[in-house]
PDB file of N, CA and C in Angstrom:
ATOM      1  N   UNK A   1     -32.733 -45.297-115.237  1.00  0.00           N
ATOM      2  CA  UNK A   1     -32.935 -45.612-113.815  1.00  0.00           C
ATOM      3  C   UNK A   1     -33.822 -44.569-113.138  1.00  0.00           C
ATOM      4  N   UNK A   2     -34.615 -45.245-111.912  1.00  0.00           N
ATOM      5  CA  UNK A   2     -35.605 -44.344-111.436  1.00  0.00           C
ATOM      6  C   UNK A   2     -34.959 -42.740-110.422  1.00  0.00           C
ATOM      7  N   UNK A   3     -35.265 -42.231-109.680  1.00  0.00           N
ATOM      8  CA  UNK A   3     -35.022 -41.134-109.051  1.00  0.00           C
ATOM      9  C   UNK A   3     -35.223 -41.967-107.504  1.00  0.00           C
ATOM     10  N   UNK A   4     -33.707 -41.468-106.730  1.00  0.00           N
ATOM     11  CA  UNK A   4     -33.625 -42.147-105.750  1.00  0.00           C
ATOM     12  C   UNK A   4     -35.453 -41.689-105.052  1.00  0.00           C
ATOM     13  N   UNK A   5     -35.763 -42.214-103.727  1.00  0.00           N
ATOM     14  CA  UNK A   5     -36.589 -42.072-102.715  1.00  0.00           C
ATOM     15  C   UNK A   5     -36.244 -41.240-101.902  1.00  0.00           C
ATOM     16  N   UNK A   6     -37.266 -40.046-101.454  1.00  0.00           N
ATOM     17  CA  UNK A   6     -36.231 -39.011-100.505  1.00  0.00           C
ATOM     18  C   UNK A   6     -36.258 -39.678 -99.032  1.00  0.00           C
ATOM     19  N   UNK A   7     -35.521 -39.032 -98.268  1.00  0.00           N
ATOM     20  CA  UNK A   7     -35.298 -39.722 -97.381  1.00  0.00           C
ATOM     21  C   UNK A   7     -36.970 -39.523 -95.876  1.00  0.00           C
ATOM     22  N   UNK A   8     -37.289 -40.233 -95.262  1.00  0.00           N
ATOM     23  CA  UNK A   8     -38.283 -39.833 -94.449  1.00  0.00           C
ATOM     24  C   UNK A   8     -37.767 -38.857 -93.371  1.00  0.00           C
ATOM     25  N   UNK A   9     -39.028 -38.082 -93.275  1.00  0.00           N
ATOM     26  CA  UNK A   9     -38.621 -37.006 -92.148  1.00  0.00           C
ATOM     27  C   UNK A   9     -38.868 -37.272 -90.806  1.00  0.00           C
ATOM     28  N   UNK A  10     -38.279 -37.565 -89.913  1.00  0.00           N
ATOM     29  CA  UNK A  10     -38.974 -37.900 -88.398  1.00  0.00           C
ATOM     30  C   UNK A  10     -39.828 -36.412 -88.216  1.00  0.00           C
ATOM     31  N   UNK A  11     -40.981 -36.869 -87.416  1.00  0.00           N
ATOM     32  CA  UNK A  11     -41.586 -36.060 -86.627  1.00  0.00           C
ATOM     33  C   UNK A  11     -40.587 -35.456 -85.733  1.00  0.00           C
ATOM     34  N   UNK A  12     -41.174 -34.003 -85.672  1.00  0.00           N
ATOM     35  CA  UNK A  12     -40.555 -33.439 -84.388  1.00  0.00           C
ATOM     36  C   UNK A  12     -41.706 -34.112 -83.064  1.00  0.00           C
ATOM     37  N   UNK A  13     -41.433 -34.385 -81.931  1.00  0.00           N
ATOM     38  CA  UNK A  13     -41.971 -34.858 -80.630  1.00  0.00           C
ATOM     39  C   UNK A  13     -42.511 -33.409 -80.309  1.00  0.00           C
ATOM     40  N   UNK A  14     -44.126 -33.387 -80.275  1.00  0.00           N
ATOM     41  CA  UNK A  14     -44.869 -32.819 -79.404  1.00  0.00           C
ATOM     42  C   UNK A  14     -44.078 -32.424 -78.386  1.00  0.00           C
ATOM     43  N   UNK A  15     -44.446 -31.007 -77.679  1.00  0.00           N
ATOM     44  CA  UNK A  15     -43.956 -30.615 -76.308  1.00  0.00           C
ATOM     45  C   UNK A  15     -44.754 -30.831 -75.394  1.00  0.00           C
ATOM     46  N   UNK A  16     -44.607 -31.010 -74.523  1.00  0.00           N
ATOM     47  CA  UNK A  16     -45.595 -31.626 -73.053  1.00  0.00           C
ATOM     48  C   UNK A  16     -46.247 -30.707 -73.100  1.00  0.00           C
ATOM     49  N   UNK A  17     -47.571 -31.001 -72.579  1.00  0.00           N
ATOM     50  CA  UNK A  17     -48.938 -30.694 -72.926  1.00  0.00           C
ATOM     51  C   UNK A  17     -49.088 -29.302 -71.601  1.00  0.00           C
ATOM     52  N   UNK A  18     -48.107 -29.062 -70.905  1.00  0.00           N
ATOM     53  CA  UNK A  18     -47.948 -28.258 -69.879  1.00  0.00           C
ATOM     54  C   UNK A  18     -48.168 -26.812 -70.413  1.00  0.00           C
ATOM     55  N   UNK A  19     -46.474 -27.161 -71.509  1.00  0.00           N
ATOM     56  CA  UNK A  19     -45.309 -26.170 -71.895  1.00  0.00           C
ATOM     57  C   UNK A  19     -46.692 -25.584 -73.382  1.00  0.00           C
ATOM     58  N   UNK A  20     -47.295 -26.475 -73.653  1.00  0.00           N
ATOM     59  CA  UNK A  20     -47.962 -26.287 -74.651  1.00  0.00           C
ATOM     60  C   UNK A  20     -48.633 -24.668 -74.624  1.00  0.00           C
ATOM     61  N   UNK A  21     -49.699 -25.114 -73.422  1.00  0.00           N
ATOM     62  CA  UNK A  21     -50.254 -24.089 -73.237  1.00  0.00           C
ATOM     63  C   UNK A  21     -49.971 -22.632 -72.985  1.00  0.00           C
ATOM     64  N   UNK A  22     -50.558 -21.636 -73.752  1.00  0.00           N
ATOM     65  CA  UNK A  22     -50.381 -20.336 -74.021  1.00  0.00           C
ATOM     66  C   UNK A  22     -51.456 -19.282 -73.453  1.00  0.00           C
ATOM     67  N   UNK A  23     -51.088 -17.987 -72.635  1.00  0.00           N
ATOM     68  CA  UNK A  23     -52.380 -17.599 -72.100  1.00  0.00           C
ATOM     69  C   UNK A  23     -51.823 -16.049 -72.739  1.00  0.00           C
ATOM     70  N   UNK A  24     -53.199 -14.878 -72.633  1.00  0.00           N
ATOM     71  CA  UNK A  24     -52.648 -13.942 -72.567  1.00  0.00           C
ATOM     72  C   UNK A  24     -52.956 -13.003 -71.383  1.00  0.00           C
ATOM     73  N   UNK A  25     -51.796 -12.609 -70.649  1.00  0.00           N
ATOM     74  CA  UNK A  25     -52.818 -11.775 -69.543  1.00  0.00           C
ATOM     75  C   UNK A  25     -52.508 -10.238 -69.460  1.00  0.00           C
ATOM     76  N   UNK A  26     -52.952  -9.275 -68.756  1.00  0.00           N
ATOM     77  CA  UNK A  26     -52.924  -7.964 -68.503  1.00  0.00           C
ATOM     78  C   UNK A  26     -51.182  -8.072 -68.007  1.00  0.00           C
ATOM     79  N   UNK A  27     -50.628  -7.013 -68.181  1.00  0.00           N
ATOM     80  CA  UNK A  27     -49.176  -6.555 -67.690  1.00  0.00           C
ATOM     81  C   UNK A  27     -49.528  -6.150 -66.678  1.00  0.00           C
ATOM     82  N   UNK A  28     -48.465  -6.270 -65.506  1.00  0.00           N
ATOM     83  CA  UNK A  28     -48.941  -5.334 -63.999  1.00  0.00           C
ATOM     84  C   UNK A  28     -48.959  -3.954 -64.259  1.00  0.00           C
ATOM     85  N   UNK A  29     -48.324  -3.415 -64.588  1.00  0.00           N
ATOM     86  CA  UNK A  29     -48.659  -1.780 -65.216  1.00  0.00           C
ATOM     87  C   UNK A  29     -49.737  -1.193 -65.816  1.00  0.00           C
ATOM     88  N   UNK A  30     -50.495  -2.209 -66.461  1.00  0.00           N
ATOM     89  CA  UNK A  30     -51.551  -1.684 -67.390  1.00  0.00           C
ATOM     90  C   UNK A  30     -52.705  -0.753 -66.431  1.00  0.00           C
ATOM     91  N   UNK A  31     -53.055   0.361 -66.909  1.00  0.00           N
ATOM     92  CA  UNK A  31     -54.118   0.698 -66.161  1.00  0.00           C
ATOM     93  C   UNK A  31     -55.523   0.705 -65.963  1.00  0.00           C
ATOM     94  N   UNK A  32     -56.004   0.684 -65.147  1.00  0.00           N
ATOM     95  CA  UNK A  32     -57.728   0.208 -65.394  1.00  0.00           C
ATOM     96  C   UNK A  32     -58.232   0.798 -67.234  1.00  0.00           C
ATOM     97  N   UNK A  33     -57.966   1.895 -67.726  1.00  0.00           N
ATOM     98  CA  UNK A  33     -58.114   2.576 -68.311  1.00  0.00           C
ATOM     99  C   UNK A  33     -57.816   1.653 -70.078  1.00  0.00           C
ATOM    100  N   UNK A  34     -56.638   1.168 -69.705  1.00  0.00           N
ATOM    101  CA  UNK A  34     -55.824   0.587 -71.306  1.00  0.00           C
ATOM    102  C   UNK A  34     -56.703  -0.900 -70.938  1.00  0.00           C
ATOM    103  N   UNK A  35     -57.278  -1.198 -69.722  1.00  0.00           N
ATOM    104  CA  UNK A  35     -57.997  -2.305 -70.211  1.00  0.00           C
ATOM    105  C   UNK A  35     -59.431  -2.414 -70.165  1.00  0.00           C
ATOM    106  N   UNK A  36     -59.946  -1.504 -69.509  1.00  0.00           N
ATOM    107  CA  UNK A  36     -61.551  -1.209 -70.176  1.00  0.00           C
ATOM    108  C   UNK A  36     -61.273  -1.046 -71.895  1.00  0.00           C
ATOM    109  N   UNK A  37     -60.545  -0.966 -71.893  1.00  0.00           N
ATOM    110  CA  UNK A  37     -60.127  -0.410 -73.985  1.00  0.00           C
ATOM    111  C   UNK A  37     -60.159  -2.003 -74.529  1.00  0.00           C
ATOM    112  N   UNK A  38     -59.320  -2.585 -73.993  1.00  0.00           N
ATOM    113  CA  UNK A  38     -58.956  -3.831 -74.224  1.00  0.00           C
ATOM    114  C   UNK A  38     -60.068  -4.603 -74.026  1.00  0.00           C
ATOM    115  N   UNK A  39     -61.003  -4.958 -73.158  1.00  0.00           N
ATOM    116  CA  UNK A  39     -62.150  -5.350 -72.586  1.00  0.00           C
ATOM    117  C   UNK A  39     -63.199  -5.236 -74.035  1.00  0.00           C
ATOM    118  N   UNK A  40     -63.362  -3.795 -73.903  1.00  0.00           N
ATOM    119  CA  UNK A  40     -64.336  -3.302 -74.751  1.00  0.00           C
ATOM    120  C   UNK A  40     -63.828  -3.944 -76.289  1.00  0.00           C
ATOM    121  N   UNK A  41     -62.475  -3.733 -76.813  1.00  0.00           N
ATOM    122  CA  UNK A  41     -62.379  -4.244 -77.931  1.00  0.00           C
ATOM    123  C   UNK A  41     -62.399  -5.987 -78.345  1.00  0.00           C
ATOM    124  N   UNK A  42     -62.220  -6.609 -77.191  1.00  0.00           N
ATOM    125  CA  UNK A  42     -62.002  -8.099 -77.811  1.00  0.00           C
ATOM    126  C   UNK A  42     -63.458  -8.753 -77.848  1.00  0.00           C
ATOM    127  N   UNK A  43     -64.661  -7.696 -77.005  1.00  0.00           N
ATOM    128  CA  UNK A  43     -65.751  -7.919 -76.823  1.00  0.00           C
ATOM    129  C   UNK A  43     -66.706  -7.639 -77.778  1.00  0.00           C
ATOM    130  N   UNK A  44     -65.983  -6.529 -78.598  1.00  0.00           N
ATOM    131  CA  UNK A  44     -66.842  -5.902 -80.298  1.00  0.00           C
ATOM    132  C   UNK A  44     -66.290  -6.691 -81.073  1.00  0.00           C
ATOM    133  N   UNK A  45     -65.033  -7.667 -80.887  1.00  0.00           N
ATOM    134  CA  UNK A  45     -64.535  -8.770 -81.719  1.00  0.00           C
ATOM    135  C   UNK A  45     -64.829  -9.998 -82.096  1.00  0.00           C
ATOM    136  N   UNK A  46     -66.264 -10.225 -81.660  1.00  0.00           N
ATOM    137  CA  UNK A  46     -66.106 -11.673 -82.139  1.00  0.00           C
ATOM    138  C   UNK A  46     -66.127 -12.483 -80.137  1.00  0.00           C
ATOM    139  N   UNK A  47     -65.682 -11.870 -79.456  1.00  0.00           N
ATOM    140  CA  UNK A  47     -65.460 -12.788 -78.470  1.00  0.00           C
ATOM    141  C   UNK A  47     -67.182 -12.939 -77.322  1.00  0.00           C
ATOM    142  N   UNK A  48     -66.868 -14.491 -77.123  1.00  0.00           N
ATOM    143  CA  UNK A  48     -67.993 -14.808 -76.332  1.00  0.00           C
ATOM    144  C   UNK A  48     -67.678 -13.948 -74.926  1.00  0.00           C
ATOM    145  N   UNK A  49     -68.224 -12.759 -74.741  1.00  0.00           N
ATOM    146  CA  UNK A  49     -67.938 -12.100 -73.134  1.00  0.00           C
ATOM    147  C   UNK A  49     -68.995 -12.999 -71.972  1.00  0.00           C
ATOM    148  N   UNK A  50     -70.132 -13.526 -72.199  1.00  0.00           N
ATOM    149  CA  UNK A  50     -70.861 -14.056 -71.474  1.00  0.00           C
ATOM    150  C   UNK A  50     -70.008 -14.506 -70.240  1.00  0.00           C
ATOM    151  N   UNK A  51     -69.762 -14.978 -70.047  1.00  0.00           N
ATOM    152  CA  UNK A  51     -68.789 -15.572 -69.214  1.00  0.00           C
ATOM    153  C   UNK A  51     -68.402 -14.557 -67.804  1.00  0.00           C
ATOM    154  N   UNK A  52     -68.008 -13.121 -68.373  1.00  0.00           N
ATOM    155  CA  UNK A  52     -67.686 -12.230 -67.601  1.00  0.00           C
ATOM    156  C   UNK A  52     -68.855 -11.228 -67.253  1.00  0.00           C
ATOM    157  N   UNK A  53     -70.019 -11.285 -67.724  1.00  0.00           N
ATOM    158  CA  UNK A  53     -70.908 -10.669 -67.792  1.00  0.00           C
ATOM    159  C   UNK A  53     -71.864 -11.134 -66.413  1.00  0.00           C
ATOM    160  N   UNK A  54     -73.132 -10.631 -65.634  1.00  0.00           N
ATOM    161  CA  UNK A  54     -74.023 -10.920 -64.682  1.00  0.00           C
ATOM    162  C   UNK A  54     -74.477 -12.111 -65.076  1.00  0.00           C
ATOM    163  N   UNK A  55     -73.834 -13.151 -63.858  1.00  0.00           N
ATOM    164  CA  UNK A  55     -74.652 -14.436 -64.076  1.00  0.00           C
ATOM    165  C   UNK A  55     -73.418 -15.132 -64.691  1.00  0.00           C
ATOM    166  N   UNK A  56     -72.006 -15.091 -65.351  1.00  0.00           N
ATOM    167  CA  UNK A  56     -71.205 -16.110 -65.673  1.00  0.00           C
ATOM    168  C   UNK A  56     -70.715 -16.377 -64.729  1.00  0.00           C
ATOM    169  N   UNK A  57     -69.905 -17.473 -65.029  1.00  0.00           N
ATOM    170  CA  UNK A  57     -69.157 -18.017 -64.416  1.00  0.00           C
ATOM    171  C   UNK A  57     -67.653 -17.240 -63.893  1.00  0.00           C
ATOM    172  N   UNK A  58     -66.998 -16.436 -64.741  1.00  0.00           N
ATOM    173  CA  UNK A  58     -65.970 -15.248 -64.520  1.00  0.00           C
ATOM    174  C   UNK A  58     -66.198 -14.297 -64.232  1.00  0.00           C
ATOM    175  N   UNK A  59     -67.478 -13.917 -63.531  1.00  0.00           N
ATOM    176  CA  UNK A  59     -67.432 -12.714 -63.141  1.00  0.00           C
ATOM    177  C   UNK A  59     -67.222 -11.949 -61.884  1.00  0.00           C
ATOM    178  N   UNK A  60     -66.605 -12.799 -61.168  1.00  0.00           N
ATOM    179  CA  UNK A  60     -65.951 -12.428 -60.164  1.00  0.00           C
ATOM    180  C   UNK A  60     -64.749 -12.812 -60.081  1.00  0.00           C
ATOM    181  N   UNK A  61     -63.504 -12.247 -59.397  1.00  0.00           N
ATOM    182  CA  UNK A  61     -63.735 -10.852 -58.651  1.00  0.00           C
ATOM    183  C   UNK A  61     -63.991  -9.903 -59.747  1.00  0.00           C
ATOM    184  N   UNK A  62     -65.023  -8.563 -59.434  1.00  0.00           N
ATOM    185  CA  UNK A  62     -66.081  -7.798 -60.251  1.00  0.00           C
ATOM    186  C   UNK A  62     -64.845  -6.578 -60.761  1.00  0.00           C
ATOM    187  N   UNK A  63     -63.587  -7.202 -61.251  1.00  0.00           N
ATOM    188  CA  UNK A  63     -62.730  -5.787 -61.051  1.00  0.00           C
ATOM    189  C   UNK A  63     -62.610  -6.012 -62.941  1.00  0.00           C
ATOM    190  N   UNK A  64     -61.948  -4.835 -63.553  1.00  0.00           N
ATOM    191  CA  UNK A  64     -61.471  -4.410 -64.468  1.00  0.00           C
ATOM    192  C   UNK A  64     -60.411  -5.118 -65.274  1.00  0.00           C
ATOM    193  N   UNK A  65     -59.436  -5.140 -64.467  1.00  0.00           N
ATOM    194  CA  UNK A  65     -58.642  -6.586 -64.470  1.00  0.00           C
ATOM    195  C   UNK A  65     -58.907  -7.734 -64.946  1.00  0.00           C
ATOM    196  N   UNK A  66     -59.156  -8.697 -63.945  1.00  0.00           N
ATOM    197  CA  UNK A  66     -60.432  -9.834 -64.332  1.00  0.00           C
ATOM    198  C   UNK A  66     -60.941  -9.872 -65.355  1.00  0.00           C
ATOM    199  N   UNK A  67     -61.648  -8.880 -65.471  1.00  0.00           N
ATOM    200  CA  UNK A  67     -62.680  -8.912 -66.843  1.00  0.00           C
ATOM    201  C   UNK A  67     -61.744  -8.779 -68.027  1.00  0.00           C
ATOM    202  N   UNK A  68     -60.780  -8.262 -67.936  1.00  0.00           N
ATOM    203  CA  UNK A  68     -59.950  -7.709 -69.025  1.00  0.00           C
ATOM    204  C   UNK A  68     -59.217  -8.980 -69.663  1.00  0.00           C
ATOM    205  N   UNK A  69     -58.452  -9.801 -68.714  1.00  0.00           N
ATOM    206  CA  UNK A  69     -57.691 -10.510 -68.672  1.00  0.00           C
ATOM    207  C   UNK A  69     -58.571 -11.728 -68.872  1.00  0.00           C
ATOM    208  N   UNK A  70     -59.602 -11.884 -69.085  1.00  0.00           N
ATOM    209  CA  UNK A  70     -61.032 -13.051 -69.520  1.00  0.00           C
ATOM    210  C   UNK A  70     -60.406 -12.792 -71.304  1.00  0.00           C
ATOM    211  N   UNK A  71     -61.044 -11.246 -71.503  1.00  0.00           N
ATOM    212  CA  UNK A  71     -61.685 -11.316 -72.882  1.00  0.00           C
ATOM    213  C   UNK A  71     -60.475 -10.935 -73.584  1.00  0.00           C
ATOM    214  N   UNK A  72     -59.193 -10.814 -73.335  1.00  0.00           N
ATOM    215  CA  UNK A  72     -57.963 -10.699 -73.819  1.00  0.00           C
ATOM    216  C   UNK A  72     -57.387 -12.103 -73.873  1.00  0.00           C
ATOM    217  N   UNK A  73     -57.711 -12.985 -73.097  1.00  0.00           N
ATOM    218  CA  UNK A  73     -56.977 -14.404 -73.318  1.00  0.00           C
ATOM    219  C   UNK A  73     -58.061 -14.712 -74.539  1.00  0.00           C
ATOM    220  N   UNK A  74     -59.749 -14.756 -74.425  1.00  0.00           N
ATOM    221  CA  UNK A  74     -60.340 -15.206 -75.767  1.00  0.00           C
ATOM    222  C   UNK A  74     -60.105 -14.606 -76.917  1.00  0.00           C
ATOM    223  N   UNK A  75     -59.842 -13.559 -76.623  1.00  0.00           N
ATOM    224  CA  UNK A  75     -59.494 -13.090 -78.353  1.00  0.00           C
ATOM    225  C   UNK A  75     -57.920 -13.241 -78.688  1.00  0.00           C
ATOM    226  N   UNK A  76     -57.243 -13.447 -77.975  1.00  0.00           N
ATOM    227  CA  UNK A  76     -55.609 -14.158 -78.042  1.00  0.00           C
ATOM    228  C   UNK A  76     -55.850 -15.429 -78.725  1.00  0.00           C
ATOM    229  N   UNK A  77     -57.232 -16.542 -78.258  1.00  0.00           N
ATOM    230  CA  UNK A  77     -56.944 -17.837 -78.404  1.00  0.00           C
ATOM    231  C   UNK A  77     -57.819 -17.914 -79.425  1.00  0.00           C
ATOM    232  N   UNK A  78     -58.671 -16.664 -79.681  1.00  0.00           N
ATOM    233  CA  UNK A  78     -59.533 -17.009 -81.427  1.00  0.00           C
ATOM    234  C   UNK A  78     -58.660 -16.616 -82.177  1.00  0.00           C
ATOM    235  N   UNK A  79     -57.115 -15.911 -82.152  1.00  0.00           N
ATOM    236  CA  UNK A  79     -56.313 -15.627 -83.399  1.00  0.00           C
ATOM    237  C   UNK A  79     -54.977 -16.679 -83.529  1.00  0.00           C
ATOM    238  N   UNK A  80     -55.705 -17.817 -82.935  1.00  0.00           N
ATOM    239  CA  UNK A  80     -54.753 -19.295 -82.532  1.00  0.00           C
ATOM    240  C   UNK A  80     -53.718 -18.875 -81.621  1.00  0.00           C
ATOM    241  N   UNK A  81     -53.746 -18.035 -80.605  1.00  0.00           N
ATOM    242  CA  UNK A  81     -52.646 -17.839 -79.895  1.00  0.00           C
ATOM    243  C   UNK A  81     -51.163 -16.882 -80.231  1.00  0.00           C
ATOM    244  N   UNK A  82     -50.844 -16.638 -81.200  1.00  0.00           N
ATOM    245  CA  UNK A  82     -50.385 -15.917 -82.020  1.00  0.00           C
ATOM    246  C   UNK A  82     -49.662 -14.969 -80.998  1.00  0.00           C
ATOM    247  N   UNK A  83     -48.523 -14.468 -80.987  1.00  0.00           N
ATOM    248  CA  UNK A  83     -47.664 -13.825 -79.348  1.00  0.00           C
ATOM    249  C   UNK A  83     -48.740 -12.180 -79.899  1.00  0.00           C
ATOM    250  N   UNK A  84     -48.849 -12.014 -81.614  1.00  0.00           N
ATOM    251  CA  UNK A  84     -48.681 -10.494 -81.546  1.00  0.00           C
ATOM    252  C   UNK A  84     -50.071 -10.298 -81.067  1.00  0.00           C
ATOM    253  N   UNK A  85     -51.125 -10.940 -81.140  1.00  0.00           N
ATOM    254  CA  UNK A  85     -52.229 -10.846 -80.964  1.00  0.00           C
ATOM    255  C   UNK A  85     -52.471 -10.609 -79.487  1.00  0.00           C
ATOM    256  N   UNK A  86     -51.642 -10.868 -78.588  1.00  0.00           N
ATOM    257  CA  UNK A  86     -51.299 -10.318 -77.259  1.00  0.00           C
ATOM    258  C   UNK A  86     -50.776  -8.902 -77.003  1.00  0.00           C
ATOM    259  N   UNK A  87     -50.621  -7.859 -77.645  1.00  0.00           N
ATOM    260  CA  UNK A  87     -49.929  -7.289 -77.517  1.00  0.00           C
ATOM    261  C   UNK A  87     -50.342  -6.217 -76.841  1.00  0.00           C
ATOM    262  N   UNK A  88     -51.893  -6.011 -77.481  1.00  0.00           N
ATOM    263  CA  UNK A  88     -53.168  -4.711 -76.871  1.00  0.00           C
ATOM    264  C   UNK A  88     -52.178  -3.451 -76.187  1.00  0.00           C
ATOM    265  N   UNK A  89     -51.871  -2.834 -77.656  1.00  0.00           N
ATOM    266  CA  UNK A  89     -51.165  -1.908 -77.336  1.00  0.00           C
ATOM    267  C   UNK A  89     -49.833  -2.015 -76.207  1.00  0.00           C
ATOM    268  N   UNK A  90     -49.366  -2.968 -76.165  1.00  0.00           N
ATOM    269  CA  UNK A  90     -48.145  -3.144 -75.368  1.00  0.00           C
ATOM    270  C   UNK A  90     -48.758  -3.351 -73.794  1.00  0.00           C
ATOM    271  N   UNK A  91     -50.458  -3.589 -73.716  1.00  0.00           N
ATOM    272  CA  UNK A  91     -50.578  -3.326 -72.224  1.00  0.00           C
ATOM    273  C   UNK A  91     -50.746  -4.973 -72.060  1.00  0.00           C
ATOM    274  N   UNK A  92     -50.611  -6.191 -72.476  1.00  0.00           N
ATOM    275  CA  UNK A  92     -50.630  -8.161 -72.763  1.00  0.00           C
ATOM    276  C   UNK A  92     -49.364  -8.374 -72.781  1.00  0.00           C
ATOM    277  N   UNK A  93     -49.477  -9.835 -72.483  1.00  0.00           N
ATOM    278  CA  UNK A  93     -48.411 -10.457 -72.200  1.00  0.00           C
ATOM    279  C   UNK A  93     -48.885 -11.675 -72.142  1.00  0.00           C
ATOM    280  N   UNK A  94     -47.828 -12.844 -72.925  1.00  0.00           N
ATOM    281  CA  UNK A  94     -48.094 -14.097 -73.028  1.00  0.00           C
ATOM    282  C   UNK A  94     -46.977 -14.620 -71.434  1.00  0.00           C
ATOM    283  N   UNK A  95     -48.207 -15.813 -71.242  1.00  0.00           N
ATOM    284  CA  UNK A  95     -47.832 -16.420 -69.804  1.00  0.00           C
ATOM    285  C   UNK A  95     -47.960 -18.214 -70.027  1.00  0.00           C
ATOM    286  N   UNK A  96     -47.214 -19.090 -69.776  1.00  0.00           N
ATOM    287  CA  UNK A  96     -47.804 -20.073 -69.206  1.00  0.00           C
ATOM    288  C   UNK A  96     -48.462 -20.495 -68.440  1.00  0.00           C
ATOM    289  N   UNK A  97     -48.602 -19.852 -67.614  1.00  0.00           N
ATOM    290  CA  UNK A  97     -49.465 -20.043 -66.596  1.00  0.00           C
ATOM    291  C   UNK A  97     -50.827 -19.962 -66.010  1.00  0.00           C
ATOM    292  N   UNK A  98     -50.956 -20.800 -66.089  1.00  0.00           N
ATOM    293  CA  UNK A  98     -52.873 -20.988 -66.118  1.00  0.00           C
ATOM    294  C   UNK A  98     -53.491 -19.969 -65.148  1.00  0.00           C
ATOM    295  N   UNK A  99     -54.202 -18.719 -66.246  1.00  0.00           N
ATOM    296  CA  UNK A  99     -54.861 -17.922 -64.864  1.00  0.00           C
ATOM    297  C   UNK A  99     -56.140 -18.469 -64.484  1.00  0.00           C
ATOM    298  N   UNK A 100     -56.885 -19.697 -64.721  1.00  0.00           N
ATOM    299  CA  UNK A 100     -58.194 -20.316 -64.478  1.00  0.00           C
ATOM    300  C   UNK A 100     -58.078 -20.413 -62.637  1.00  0.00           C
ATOM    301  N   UNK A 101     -59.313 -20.033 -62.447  1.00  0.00           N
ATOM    302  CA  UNK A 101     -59.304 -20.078 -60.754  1.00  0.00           C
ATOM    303  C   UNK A 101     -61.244 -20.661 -61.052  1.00  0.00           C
ATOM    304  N   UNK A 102     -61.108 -21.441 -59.721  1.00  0.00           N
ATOM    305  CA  UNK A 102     -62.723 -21.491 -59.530  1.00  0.00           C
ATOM    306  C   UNK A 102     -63.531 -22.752 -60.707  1.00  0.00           C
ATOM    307  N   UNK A 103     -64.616 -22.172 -60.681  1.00  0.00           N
ATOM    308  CA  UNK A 103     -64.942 -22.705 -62.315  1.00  0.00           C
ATOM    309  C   UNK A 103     -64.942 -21.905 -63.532  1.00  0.00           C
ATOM    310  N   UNK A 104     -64.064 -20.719 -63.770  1.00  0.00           N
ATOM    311  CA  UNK A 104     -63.676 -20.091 -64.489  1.00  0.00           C
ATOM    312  C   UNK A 104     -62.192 -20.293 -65.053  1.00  0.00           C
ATOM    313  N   UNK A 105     -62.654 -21.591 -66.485  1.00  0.00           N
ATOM    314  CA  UNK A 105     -61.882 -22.037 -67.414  1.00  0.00           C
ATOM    315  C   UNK A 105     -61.071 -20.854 -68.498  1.00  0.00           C
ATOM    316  N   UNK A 106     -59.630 -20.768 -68.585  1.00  0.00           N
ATOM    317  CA  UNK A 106     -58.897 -20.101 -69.660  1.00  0.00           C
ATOM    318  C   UNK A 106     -58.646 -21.220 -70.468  1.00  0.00           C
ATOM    319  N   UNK A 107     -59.562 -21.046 -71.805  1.00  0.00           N
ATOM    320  CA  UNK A 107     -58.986 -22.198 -72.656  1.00  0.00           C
ATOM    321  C   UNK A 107     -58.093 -21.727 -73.739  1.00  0.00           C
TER     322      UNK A 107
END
């Protein structure tokens, strides 16, 4: 006799497309200092900075912050989102919450 059939697995149900989304942003503590670091590194990484640079679309408001919290969510979302990849020395933090303002998209 043959070998029973295993049984089918239901899908787990997708989570709403809300809850989905993953950002990474600066901690309120962090100081201008741990994110010019941060800035500078996700920008020697691989990440498109254009955006935050003269003439993008994110480059205002012209602060440290801002800029930080641009090129720390892209290099969060080129390592698929990943919590540790947020971590930039303990100065990141994963958020739901969409920091996109303006026409300056966090994808």
């Amino acid at each position: 006799p043959g070998q029973p059939l295993p049984k089918p697995v239901q899908p787990m149900p997708a989570p709403p497309a809300d809850t989905a989304k993953k950002f990474c942003v600066p901690k309120p503590e962090a100081t201008d200092a741990q994110l010019q670091n941060n800035l500078d590194y996700a920008c020697s990484h691989g990440i498109d900075c254009r955006p935050i640079q003269a003439g993008g679309v994110c480059v205002e408001p012209a602060t440290v912050r801002s800029r930080a919290a641009f090129a720390m969510n892209s290099y969060f979302k080129s390592k698929l989102g990943v919590d540790s990849a947020c971590d930039f020395s303990g100065t990141g933090q994963v958020t739901t919450v969409d920091p996109s303002y303006g026409n300056c998209r966090y994808v």
